[in-house]
C-alpha atoms as a PDB file:
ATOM      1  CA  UNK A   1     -32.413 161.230 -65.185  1.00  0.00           C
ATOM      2  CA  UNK A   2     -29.276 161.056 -67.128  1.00  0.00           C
ATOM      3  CA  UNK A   3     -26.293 162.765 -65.606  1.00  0.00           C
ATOM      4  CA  UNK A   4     -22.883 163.935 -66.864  1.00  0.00           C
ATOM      5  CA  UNK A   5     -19.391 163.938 -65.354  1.00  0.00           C
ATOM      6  CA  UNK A   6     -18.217 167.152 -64.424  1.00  0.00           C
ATOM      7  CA  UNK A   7     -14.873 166.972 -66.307  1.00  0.00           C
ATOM      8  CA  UNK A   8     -12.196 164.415 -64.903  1.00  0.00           C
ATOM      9  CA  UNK A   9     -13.898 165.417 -61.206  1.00  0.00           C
ATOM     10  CA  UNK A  10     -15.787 162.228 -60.673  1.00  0.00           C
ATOM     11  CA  UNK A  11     -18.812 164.239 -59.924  1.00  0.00           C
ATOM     12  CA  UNK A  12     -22.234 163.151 -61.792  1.00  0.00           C
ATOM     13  CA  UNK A  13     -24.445 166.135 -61.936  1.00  0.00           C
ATOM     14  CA  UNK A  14     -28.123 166.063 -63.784  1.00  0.00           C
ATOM     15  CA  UNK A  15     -27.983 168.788 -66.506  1.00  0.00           C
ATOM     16  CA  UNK A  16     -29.403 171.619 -64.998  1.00  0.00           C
ATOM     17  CA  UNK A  17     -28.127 173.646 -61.153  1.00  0.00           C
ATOM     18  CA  UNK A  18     -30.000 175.946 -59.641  1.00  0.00           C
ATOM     19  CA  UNK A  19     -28.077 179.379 -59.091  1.00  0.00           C
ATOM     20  CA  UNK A  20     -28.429 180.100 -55.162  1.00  0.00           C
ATOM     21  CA  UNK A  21     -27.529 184.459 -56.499  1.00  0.00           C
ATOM     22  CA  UNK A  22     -31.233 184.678 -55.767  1.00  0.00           C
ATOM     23  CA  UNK A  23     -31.589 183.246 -52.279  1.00  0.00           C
ATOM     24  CA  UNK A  24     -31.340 186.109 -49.824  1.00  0.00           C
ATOM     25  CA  UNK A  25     -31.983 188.665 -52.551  1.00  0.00           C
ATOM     26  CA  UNK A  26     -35.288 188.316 -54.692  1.00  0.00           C
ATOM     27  CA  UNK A  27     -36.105 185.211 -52.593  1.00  0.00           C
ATOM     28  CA  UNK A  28     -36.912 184.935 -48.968  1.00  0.00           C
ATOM     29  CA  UNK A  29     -35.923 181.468 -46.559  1.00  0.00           C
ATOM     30  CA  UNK A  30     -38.896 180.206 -46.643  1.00  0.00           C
ATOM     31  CA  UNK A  31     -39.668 180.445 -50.552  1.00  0.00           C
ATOM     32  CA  UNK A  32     -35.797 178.813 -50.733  1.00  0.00           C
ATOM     33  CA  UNK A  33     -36.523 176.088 -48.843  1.00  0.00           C
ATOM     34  CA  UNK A  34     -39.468 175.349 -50.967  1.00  0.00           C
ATOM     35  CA  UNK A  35     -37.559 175.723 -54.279  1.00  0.00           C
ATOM     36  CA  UNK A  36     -34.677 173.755 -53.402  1.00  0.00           C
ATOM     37  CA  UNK A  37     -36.907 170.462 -52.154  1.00  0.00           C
ATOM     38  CA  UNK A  38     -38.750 170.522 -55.481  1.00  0.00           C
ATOM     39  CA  UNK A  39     -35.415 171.318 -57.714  1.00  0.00           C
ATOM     40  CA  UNK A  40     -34.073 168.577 -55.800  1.00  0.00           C
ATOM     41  CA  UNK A  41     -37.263 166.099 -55.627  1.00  0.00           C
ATOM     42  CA  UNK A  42     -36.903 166.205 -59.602  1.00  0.00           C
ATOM     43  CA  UNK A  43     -33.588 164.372 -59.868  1.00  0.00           C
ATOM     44  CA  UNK A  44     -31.729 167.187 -60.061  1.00  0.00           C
ATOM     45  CA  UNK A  45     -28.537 167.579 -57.958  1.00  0.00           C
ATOM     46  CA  UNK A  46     -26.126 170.769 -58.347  1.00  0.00           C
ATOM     47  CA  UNK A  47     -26.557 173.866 -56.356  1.00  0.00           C
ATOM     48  CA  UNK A  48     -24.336 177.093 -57.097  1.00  0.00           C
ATOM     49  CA  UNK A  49     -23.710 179.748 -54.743  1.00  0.00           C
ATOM     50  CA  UNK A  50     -20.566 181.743 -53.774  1.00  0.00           C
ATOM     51  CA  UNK A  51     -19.347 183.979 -50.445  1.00  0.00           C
ATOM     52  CA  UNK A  52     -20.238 186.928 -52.148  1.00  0.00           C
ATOM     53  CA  UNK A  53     -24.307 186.354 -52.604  1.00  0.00           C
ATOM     54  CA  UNK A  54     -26.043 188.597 -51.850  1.00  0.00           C
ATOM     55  CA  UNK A  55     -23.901 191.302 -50.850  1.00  0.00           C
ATOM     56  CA  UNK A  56     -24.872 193.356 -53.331  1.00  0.00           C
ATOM     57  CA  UNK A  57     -28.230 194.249 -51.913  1.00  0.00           C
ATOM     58  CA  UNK A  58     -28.545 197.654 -49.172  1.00  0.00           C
ATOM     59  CA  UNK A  59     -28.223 195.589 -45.280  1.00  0.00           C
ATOM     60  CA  UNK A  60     -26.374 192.160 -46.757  1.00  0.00           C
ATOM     61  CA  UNK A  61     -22.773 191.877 -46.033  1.00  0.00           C
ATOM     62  CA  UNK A  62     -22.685 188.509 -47.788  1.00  0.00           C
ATOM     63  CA  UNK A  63     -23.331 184.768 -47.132  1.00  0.00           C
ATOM     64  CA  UNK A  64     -26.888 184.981 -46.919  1.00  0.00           C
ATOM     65  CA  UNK A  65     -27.487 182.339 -50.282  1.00  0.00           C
ATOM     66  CA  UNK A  66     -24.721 180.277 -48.316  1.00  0.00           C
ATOM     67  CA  UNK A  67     -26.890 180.550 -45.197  1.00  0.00           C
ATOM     68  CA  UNK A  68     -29.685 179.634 -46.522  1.00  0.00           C
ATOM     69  CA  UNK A  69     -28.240 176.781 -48.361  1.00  0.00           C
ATOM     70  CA  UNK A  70     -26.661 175.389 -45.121  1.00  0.00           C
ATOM     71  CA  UNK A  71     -30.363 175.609 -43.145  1.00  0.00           C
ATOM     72  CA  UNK A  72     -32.297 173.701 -45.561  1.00  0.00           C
ATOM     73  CA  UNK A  73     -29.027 170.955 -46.057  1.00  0.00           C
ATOM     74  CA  UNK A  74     -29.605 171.154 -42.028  1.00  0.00           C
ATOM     75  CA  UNK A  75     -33.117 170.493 -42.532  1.00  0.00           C
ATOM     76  CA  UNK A  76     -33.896 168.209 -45.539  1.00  0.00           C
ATOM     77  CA  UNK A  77     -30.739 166.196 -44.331  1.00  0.00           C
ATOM     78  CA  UNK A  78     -30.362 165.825 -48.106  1.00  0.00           C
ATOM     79  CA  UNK A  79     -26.381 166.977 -47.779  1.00  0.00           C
ATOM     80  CA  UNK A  80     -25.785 163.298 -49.662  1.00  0.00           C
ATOM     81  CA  UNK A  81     -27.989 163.605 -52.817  1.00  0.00           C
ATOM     82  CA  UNK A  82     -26.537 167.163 -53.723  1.00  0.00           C
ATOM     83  CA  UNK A  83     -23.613 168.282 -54.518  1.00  0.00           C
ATOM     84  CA  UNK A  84     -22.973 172.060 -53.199  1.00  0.00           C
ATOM     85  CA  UNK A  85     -20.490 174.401 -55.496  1.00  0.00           C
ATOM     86  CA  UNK A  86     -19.577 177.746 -54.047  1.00  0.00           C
ATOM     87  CA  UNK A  87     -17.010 180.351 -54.782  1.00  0.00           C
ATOM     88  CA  UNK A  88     -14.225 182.220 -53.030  1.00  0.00           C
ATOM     89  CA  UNK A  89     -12.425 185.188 -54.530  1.00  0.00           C
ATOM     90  CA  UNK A  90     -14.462 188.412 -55.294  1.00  0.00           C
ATOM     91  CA  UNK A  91     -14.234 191.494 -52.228  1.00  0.00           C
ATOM     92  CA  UNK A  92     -15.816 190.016 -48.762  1.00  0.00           C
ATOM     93  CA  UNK A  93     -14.873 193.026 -47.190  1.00  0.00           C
ATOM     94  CA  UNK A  94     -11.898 195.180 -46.002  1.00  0.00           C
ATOM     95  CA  UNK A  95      -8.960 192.898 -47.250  1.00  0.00           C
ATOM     96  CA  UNK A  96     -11.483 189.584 -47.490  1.00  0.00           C
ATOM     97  CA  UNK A  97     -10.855 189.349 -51.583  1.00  0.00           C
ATOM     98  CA  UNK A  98      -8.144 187.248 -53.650  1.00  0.00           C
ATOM     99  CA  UNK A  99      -6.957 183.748 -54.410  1.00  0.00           C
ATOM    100  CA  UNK A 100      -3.908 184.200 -51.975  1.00  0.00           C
ATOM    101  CA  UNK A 101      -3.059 180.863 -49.986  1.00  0.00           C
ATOM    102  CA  UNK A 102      -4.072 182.904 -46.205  1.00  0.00           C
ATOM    103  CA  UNK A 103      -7.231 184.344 -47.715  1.00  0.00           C
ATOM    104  CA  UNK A 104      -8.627 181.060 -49.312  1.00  0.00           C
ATOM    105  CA  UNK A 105      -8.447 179.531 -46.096  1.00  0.00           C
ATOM    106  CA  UNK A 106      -9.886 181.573 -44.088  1.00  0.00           C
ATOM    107  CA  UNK A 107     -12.527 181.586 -46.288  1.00  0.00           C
ATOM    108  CA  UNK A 108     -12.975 178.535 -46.632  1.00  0.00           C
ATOM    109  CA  UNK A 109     -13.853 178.040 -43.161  1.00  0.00           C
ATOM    110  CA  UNK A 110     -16.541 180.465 -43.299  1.00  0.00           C
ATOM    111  CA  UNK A 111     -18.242 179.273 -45.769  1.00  0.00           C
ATOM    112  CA  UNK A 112     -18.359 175.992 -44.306  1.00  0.00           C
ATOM    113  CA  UNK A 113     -19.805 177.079 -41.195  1.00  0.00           C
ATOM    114  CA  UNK A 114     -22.292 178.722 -43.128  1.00  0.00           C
ATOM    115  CA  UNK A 115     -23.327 175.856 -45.145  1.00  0.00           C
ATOM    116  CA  UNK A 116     -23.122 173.620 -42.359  1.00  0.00           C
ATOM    117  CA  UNK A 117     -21.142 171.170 -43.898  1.00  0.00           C
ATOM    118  CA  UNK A 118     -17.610 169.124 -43.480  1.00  0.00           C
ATOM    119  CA  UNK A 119     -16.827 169.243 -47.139  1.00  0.00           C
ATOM    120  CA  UNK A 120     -17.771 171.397 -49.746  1.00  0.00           C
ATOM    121  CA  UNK A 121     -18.112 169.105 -53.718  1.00  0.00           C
ATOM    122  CA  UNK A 122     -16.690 172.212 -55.962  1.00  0.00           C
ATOM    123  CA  UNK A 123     -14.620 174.867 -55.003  1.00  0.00           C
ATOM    124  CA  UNK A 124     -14.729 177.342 -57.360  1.00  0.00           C
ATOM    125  CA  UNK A 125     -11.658 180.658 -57.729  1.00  0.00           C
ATOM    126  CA  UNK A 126     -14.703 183.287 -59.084  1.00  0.00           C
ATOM    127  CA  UNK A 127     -12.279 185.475 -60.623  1.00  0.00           C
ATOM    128  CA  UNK A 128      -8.707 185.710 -61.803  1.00  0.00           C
ATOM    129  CA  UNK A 129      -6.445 187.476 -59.337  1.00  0.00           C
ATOM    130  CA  UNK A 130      -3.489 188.418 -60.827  1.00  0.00           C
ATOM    131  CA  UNK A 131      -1.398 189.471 -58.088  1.00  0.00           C
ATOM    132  CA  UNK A 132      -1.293 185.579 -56.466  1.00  0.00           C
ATOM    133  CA  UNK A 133       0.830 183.416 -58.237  1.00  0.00           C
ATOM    134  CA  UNK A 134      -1.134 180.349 -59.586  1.00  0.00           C
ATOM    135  CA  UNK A 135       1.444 177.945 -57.585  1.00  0.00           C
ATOM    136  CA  UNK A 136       0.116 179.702 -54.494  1.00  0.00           C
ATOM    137  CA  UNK A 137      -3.676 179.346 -54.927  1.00  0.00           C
ATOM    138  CA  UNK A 138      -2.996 175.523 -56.242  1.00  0.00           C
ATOM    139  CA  UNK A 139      -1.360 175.410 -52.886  1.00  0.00           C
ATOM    140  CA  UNK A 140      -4.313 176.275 -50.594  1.00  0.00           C
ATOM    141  CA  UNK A 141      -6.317 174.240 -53.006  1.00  0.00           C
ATOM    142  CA  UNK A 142      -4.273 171.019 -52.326  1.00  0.00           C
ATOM    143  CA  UNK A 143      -4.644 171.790 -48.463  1.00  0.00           C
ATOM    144  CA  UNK A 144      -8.224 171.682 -49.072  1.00  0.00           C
ATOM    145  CA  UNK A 145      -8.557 168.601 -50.910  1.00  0.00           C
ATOM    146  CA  UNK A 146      -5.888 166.209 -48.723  1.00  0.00           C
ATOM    147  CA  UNK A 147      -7.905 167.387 -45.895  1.00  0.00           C
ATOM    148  CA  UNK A 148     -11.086 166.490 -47.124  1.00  0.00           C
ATOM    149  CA  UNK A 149     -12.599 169.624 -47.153  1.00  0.00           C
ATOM    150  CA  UNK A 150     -13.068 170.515 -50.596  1.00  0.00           C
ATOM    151  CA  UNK A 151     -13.366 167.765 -53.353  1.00  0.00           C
ATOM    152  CA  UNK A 152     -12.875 169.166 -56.797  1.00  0.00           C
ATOM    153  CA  UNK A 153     -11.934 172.843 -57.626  1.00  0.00           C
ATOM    154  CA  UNK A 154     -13.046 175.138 -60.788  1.00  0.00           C
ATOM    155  CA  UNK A 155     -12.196 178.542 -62.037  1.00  0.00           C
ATOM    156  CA  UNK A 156     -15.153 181.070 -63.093  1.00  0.00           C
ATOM    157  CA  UNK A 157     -14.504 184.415 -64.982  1.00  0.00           C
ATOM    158  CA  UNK A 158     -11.455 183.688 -66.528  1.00  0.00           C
ATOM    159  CA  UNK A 159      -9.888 184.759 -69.681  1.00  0.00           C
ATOM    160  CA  UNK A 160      -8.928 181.827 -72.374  1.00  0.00           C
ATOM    161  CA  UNK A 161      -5.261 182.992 -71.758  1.00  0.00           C
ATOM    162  CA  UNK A 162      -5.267 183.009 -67.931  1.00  0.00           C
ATOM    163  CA  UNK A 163      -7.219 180.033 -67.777  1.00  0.00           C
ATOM    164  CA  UNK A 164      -4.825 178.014 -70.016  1.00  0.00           C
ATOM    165  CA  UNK A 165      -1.711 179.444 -67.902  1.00  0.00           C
ATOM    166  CA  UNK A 166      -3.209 177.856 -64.723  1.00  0.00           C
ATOM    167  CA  UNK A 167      -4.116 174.412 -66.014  1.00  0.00           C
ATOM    168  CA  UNK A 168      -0.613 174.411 -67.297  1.00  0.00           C
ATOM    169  CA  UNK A 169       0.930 175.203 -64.017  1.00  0.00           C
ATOM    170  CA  UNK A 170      -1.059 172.976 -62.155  1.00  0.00           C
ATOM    171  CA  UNK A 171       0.450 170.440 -64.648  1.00  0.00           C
ATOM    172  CA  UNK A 172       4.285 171.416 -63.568  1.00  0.00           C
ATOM    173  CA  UNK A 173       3.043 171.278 -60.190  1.00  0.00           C
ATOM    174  CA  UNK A 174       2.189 168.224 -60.154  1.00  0.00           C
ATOM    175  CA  UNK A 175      -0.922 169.357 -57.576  1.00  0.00           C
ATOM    176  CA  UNK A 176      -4.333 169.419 -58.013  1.00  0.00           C
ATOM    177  CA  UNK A 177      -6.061 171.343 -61.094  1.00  0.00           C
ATOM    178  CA  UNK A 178      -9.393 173.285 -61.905  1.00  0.00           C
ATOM    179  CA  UNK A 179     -11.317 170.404 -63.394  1.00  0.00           C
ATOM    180  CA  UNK A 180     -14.317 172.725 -64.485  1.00  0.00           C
ATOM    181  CA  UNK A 181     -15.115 176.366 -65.575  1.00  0.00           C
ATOM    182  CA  UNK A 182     -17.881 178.511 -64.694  1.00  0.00           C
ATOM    183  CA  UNK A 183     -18.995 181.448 -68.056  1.00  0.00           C
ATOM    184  CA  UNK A 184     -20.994 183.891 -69.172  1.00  0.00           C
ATOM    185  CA  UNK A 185     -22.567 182.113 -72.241  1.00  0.00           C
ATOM    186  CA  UNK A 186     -25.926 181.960 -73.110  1.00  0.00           C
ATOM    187  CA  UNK A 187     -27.901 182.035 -76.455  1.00  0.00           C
ATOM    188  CA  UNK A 188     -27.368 185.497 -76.842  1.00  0.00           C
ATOM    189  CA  UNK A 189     -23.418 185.643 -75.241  1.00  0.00           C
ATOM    190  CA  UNK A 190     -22.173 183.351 -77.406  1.00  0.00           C
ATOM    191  CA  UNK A 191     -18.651 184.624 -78.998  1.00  0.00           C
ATOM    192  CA  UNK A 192     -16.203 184.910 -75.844  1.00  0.00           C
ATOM    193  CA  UNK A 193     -16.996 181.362 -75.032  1.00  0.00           C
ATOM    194  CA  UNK A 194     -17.096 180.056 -78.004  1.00  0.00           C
ATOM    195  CA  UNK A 195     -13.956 181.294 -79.768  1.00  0.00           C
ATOM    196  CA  UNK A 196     -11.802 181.860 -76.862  1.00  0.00           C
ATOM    197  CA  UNK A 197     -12.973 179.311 -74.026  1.00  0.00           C
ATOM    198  CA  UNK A 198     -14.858 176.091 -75.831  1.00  0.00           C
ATOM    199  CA  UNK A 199     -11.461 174.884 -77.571  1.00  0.00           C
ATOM    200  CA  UNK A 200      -9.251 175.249 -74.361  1.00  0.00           C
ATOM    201  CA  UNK A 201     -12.271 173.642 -72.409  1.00  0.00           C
ATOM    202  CA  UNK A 202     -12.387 170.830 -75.150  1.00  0.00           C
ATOM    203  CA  UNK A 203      -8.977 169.926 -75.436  1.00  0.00           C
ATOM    204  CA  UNK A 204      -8.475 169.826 -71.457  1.00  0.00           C
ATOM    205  CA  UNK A 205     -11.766 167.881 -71.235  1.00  0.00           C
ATOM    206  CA  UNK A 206     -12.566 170.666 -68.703  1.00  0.00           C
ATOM    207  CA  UNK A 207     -16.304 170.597 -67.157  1.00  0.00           C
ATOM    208  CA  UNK A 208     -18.793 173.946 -68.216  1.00  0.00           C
ATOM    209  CA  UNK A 209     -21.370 175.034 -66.025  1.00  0.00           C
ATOM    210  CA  UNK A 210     -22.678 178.504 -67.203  1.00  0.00           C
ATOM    211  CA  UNK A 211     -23.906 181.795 -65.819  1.00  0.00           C
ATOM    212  CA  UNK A 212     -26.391 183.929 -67.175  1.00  0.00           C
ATOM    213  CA  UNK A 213     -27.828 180.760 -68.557  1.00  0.00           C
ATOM    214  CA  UNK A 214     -31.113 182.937 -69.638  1.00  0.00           C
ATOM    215  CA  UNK A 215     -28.981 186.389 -69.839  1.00  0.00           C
ATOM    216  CA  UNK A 216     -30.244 187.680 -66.911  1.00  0.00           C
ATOM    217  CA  UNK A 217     -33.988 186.714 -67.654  1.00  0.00           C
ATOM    218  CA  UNK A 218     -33.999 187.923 -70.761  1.00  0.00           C
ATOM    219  CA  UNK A 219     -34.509 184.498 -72.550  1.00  0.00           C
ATOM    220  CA  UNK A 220     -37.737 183.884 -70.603  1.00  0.00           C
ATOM    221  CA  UNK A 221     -39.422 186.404 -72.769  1.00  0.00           C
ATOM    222  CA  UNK A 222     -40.680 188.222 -70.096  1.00  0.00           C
ATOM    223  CA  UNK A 223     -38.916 191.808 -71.158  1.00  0.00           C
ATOM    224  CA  UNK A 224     -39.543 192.387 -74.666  1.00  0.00           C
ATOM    225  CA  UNK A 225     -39.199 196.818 -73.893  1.00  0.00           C
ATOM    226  CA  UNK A 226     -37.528 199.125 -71.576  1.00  0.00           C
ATOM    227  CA  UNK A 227     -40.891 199.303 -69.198  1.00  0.00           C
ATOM    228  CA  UNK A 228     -40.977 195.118 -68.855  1.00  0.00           C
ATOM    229  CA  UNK A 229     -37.631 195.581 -67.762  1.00  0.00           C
ATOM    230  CA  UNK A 230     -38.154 199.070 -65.845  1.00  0.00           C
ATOM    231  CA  UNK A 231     -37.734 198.596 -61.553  1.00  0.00           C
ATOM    232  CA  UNK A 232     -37.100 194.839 -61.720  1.00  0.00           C
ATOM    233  CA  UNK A 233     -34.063 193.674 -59.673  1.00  0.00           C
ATOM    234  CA  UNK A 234     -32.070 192.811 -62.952  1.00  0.00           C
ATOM    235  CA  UNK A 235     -33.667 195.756 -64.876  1.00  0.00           C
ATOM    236  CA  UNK A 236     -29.810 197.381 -65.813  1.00  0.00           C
ATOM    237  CA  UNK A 237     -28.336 193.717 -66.748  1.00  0.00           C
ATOM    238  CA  UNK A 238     -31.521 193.424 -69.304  1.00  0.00           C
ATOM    239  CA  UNK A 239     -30.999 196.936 -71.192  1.00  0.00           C
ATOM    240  CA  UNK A 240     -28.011 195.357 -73.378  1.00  0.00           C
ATOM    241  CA  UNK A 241     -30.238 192.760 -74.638  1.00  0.00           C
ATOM    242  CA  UNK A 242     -33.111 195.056 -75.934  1.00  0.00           C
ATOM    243  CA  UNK A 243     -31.915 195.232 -79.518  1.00  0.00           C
ATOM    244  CA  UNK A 244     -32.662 194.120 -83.096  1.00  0.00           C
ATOM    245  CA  UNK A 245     -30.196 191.193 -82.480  1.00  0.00           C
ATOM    246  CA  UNK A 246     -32.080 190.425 -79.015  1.00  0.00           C
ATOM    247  CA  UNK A 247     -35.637 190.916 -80.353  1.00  0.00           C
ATOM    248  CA  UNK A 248     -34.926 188.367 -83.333  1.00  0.00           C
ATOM    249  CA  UNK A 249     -33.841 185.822 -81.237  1.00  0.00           C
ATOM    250  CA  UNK A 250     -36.875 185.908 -78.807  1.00  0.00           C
ATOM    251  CA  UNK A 251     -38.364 185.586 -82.224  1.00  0.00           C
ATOM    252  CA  UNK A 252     -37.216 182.366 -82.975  1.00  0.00           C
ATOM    253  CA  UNK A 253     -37.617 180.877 -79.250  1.00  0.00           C
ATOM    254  CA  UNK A 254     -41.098 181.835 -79.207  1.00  0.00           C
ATOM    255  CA  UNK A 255     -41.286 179.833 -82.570  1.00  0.00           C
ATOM    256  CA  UNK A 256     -39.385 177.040 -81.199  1.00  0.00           C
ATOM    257  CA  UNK A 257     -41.831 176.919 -78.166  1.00  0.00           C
ATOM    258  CA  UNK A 258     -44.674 176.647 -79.844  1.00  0.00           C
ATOM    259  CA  UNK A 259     -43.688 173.524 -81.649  1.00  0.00           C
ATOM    260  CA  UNK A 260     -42.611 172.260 -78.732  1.00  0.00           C
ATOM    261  CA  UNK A 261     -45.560 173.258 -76.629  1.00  0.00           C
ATOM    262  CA  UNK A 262     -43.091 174.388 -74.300  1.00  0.00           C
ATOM    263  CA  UNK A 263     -42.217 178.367 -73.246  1.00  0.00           C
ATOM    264  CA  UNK A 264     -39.198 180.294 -74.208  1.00  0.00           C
ATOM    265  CA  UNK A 265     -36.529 179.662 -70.960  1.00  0.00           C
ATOM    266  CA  UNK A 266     -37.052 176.057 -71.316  1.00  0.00           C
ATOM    267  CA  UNK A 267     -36.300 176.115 -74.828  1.00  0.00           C
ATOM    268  CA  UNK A 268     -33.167 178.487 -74.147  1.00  0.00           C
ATOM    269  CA  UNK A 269     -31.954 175.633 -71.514  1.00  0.00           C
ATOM    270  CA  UNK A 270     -32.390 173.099 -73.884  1.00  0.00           C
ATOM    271  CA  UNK A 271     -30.166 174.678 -76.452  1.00  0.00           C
ATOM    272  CA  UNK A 272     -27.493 175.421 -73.853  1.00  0.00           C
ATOM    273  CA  UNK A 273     -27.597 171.307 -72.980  1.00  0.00           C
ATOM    274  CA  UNK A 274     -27.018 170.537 -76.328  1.00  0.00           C
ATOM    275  CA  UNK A 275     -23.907 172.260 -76.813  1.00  0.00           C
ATOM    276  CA  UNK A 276     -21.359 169.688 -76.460  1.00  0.00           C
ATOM    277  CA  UNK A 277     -18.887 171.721 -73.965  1.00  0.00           C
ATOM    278  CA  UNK A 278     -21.941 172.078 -71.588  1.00  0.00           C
ATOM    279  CA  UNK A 279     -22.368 170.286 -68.630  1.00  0.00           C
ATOM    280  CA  UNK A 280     -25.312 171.652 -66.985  1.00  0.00           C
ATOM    281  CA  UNK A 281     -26.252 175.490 -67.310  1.00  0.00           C
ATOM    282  CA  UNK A 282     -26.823 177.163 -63.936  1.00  0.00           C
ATOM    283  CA  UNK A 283     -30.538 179.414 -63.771  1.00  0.00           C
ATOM    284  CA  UNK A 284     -32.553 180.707 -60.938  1.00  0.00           C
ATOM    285  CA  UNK A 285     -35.906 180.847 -60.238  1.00  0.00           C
ATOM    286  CA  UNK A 286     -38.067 182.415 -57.406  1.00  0.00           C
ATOM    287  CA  UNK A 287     -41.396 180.504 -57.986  1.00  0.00           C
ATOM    288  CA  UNK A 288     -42.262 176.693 -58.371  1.00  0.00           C
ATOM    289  CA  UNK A 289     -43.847 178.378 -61.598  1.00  0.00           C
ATOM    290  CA  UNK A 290     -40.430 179.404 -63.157  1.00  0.00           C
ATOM    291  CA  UNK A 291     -38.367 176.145 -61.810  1.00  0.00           C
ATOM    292  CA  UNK A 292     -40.872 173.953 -63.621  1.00  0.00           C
ATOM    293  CA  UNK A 293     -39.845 176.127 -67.047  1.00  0.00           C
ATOM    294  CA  UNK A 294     -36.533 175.756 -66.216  1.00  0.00           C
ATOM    295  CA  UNK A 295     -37.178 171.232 -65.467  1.00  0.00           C
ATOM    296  CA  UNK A 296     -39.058 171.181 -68.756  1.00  0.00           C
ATOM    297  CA  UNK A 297     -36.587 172.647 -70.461  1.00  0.00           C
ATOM    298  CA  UNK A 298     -33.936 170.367 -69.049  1.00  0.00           C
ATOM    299  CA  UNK A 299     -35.942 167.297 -70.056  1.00  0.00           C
ATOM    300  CA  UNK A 300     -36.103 168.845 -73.611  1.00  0.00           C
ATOM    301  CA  UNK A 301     -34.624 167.420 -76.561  1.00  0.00           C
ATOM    302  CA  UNK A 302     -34.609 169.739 -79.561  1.00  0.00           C
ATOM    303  CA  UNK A 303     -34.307 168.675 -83.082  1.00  0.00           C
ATOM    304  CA  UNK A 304     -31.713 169.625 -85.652  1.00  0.00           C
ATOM    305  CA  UNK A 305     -34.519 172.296 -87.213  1.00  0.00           C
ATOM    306  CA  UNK A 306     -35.027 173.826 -83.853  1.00  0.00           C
ATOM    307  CA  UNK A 307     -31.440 173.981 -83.311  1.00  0.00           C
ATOM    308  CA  UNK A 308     -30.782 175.666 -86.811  1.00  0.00           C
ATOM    309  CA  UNK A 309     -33.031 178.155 -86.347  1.00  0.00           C
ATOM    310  CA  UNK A 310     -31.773 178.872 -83.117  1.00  0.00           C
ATOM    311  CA  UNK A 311     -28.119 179.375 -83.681  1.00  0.00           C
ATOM    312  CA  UNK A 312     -29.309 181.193 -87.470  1.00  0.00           C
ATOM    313  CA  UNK A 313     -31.370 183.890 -85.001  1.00  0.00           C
ATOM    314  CA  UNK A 314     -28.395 184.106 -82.857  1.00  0.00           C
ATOM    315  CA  UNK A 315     -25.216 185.028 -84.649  1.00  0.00           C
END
């Protein structure tokens, strides 16, 4: 399989990562374990996590996908064919949150134990924190790197603006610099990233790896009303996509499918790898069933048609 640079990193990743939210949450050890030998067994390399998953859900207090993560790198002994991206950043606890210098390494450390690793490939700031300086978080960052334990940092949920005022004072620091960027963009996102993010990301030949790849399952097709969506884990992320707008472009994936004999999430993954600012789109699965959509649809090449009726359905 073909794989692209991350950005100026170094890193080759295949063009798909598996998004590690679900492990701990909608997806037991043991179901992990199997998902991430088969993800891996098809070429594919990149695995995205963060401190925070899956502290959302009633008992977690976070680090479970990181846990997880670190048992099966334990157990595959795999740790060389992947590359492992996690994120520091968002509220660990009682004063556990920020990009401050202290906090990012202590972190650090803690996520390290957890994944049971020396080093971890991409370091990733998961949201701007505008009370830390960007001279001070570059600061920790360079720690990290000169001491081998982190080898490439990126930034994830951050505005055009804030984003370009770090990679420029990176540049006057003369230390190291995000290399990559983590959005929201999606068939169905499209305008933040697109208008605000895509140019800086060009022109700073920054590496994309998005979120919400298939807007929060949406994409797959497999909630079309308000009772598909009703009780599922993502039901309230889903509601915002049950519109005119939404239905018409399920419309044209289903369309696109067919002619490709193929199912709607793989075709949504396809159109995210052709965009030329995309690197590899993160999505989740929790059954072999749904992370063989999601390979298919990495391995799919859509023609200029498909892509036109795609991005027609979808402004």
């Amino acid at each position: 399989m073909k794989k692209r640079m991350l950005g100026n990193s170094g890193l080759e990743v295949a063009p798909l990562a598996f998004g590690g939210n679900v492990f701990g949450w909608t997806v037991d050890e043991a179901a992990s374990f199997e998902l991430l030998d088969a993800f891996t067994s098809a070429g594919f390399n990149l695995i995205d996590t963060a401190d925070v998953y899956s502290r959302w859900v009633p008992g977690n207090e976070g680090g479970e996908s990181e846990r997880i993560i670190g048992k099966w790198v334990q157990r595959s002994g795999r740790r060389d064919e992947v590359l492992i991206a996690t994120k520091v950043g968002k509220e660990m606890g009682p004063n556990k949150k920020g990009l401050s210098k202290k906090y990012i390494l202590e972190a650090v450390e803690a996520s390290l134990k957890r994944l049971k690793t020396d080093y971890i490939d991409l370091y990733q700031s998961h949201e701007d924190d505008p009370a830390t300086p960007f001279e001070e978080t570059f600061e920790a960052y360079d720690v990290l790197i000169k001491s081998g334990k982190v080898r490439a940092i990126g930034a994830s949920n951050f505005s055009g603006e804030r984003l370009g005022s770090a990679l420029r004072t990176a540049r006057e620091t003369v230390g190291p610099t995000y290399i990559s960027l983590q959005p929201q963009y999606n068939l169905y996102d499209r305008e933040d990233f697109e208008t605000r993010l895509a140019p800086l990301c060009r022109r700073e030949g920054l590496g994309v790896i998005t979120y919400f790849s298939l807007a929060a399952g949406f994409l797959t097709g497999k909630y079309r009303t308000e009772a598909d969506a009703s009780g599922k884990p993502r039901s309230a992320m889903v509601q915002r996509y049950l519109n005119e707008r939404g239905f018409r472009i399920l419309n044209a994936l289903d369309q696109v499918a067919g002619r490709y004999d193929s199912l709607p999430a793989g075709v949504a993954l396809a159109w995210l790898i052709s965009r030329p600012e995309v690197t590899a789109p993160i999505a989740s699965a929790t059954s072999l069933e749904q992370l063989n959509a999601l390979i298919a649809g990495a391995r799919l090449e859509l023609d200029p048609e498909a892509l036109k009726m795609l991005n027609e359905a979808s402004v």
